[in-house]
N, C-alpha and C. Protein backbone atom coordinates (compact mmCIF):
# COMPACT_ATOMS: atom_id res chain seq x y z
N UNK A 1 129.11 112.88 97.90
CA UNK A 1 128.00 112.65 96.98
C UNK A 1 126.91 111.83 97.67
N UNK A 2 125.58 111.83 97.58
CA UNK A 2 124.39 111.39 97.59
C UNK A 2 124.58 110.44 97.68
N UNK A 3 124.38 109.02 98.81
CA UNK A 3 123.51 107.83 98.25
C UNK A 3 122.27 107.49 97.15
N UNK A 4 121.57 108.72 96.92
CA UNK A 4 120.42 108.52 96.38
C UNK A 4 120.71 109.31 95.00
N UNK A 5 120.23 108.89 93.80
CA UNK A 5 119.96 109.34 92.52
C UNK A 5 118.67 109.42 92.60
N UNK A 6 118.62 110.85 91.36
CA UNK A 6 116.67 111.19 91.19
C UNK A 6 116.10 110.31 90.50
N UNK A 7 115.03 109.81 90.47
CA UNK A 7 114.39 108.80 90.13
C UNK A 7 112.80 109.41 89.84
N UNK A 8 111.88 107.92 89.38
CA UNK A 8 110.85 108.70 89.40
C UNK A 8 109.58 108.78 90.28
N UNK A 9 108.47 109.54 90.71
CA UNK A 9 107.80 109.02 91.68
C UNK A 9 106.84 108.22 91.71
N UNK A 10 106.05 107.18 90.75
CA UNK A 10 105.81 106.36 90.65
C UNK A 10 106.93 104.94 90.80
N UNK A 11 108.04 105.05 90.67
CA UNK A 11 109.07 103.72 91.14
C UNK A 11 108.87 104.20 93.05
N UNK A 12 109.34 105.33 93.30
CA UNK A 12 109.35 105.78 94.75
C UNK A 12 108.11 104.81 95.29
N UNK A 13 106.92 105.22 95.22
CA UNK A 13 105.93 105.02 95.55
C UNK A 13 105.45 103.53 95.52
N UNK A 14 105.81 102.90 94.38
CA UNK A 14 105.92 101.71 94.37
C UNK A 14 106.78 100.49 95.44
N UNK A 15 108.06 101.32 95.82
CA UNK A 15 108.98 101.00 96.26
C UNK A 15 108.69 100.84 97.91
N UNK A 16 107.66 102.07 98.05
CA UNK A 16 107.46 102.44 99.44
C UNK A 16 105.98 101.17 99.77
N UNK A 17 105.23 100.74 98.93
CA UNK A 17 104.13 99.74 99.01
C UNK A 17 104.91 98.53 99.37
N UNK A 18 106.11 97.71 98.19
CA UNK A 18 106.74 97.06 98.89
C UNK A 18 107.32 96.65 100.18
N UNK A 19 107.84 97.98 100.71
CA UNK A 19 108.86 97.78 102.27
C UNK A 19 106.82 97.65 103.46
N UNK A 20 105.85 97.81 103.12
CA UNK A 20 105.25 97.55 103.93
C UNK A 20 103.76 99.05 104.33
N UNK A 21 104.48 100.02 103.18
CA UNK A 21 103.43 100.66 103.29
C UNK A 21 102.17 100.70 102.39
N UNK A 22 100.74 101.50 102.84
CA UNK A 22 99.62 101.15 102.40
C UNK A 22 99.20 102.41 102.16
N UNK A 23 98.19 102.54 101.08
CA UNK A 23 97.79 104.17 100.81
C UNK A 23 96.44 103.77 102.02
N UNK A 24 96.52 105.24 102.88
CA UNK A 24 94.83 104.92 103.77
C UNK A 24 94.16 105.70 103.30
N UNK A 25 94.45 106.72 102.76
CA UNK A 25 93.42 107.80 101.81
C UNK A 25 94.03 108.64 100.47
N UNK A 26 93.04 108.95 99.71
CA UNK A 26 94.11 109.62 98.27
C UNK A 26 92.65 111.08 98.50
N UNK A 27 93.77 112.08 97.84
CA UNK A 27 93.17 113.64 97.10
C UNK A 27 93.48 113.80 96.24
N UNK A 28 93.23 113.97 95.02
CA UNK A 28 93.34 114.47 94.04
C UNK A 28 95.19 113.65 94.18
N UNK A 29 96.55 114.51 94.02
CA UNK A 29 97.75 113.57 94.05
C UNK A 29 98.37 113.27 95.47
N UNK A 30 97.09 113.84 96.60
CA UNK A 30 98.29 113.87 98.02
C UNK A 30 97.41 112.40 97.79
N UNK A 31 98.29 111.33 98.62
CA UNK A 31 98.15 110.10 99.02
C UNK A 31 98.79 110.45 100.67
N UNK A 32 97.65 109.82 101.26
CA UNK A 32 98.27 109.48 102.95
C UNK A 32 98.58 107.85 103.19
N UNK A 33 100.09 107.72 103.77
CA UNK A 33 100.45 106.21 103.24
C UNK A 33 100.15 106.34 105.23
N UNK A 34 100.01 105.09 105.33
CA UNK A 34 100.42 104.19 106.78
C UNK A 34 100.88 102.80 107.01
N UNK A 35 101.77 102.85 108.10
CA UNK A 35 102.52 101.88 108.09
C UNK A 35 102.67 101.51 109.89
N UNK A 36 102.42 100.32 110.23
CA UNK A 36 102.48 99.94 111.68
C UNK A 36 103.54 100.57 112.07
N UNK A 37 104.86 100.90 111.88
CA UNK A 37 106.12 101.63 112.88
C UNK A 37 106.48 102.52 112.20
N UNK A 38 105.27 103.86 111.65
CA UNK A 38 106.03 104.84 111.25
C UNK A 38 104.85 105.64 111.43
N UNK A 39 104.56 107.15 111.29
CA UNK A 39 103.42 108.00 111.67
C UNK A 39 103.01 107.95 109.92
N UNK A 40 102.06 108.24 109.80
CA UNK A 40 101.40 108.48 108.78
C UNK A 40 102.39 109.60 107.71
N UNK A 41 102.31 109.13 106.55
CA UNK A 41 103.22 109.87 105.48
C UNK A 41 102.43 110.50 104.10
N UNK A 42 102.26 111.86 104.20
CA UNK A 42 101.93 112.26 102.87
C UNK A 42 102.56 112.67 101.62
N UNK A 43 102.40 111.89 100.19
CA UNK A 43 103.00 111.60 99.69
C UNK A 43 102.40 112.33 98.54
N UNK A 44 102.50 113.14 97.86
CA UNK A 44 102.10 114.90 97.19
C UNK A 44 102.73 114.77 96.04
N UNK A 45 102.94 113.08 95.11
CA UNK A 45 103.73 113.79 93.78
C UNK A 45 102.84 113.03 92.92
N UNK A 46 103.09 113.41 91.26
CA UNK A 46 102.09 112.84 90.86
C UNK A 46 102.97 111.66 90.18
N UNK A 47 102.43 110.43 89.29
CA UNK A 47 103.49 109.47 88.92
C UNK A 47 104.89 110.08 88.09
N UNK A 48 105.20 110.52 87.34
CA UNK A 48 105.66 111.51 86.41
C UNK A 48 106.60 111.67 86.88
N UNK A 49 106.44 112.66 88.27
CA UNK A 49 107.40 113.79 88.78
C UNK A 49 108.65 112.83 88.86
N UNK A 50 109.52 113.78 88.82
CA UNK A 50 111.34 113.54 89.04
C UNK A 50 111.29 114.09 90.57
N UNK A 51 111.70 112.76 91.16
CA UNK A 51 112.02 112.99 92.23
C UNK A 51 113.56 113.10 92.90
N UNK A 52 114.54 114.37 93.39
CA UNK A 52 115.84 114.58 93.10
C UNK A 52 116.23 113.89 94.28
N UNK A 53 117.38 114.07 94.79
CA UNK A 53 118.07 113.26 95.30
C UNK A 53 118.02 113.78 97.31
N UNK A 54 118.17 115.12 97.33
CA UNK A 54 117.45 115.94 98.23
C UNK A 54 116.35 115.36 99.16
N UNK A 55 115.33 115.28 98.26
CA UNK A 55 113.75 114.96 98.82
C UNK A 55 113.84 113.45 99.07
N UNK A 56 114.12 112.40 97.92
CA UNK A 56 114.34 111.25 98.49
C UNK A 56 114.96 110.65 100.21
N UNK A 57 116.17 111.68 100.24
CA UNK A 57 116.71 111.12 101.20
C UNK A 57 115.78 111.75 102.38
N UNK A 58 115.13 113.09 102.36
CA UNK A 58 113.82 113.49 103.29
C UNK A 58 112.46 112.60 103.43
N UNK A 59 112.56 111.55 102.42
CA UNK A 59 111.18 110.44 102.51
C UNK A 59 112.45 109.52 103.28
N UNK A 60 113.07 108.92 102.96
CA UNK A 60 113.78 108.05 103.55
C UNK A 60 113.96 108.21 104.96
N UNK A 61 113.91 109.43 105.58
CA UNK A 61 113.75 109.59 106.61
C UNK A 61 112.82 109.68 107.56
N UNK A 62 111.37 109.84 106.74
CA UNK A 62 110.26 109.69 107.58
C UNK A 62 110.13 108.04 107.02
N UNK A 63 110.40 107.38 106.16
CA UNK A 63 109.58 106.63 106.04
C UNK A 63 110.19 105.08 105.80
N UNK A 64 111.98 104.86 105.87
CA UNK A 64 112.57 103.77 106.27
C UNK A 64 113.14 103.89 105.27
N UNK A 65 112.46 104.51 103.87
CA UNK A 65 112.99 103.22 102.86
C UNK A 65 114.43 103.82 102.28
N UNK A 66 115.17 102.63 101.72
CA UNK A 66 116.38 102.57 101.46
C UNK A 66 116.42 102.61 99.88
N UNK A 67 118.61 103.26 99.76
CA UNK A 67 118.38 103.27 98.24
C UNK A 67 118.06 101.16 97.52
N UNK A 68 118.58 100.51 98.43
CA UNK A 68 118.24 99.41 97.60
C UNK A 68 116.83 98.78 97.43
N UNK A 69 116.06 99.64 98.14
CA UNK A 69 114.53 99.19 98.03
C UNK A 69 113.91 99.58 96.60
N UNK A 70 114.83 100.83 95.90
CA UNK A 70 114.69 101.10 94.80
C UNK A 70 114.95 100.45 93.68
C-alpha cells in the first residue's frame, strides 16, 4: 500500500510553499513553483482537485516533499 493518501490540491500546494517552495509565475491554474535545489516545478491543479495517491508520490519526486509535510 501507498505511503500517500489522496488529498486535496490546495493542502498539496500549501504544503509545498512550506518545505521552501515559491510560485515564480501563475497561468490561468498552471503555477511554475521554484526552489534553490530543485528544477523548476509546474503545478497544473486547481485548489479543489483531488489529488490521488499515484500523482502525489510523482510530485514528491520532483519536488522533495514528504507524506509528513502534509
Amino acid at each position: 500500500m501507498s505511503q500517500w493518501s489522496s488529498t486535496k490540491a490546495k493542502r498539496v500546494l500549501a504544503a509545498l510553499l512550506r518545505i521552501g517552495w515559491s510560485v515564480k509565475r501563475q497561468t490561468g491554474s498552471h503555477k511554475v513553483l521554484e526552489h534553490p535545489e530543485y528544477p523548476d516545478f509546474v503545478f497544473a491543479f486547481h485548489d479543489g482537485d483531488e489529488i490521488g495517491s499515484r500523482m502525489l508520490a510523482r510530485i514528491a519526486k520532483s519536488t522533495g516533499l514528504k507524506p509528513e509535510d502534509l
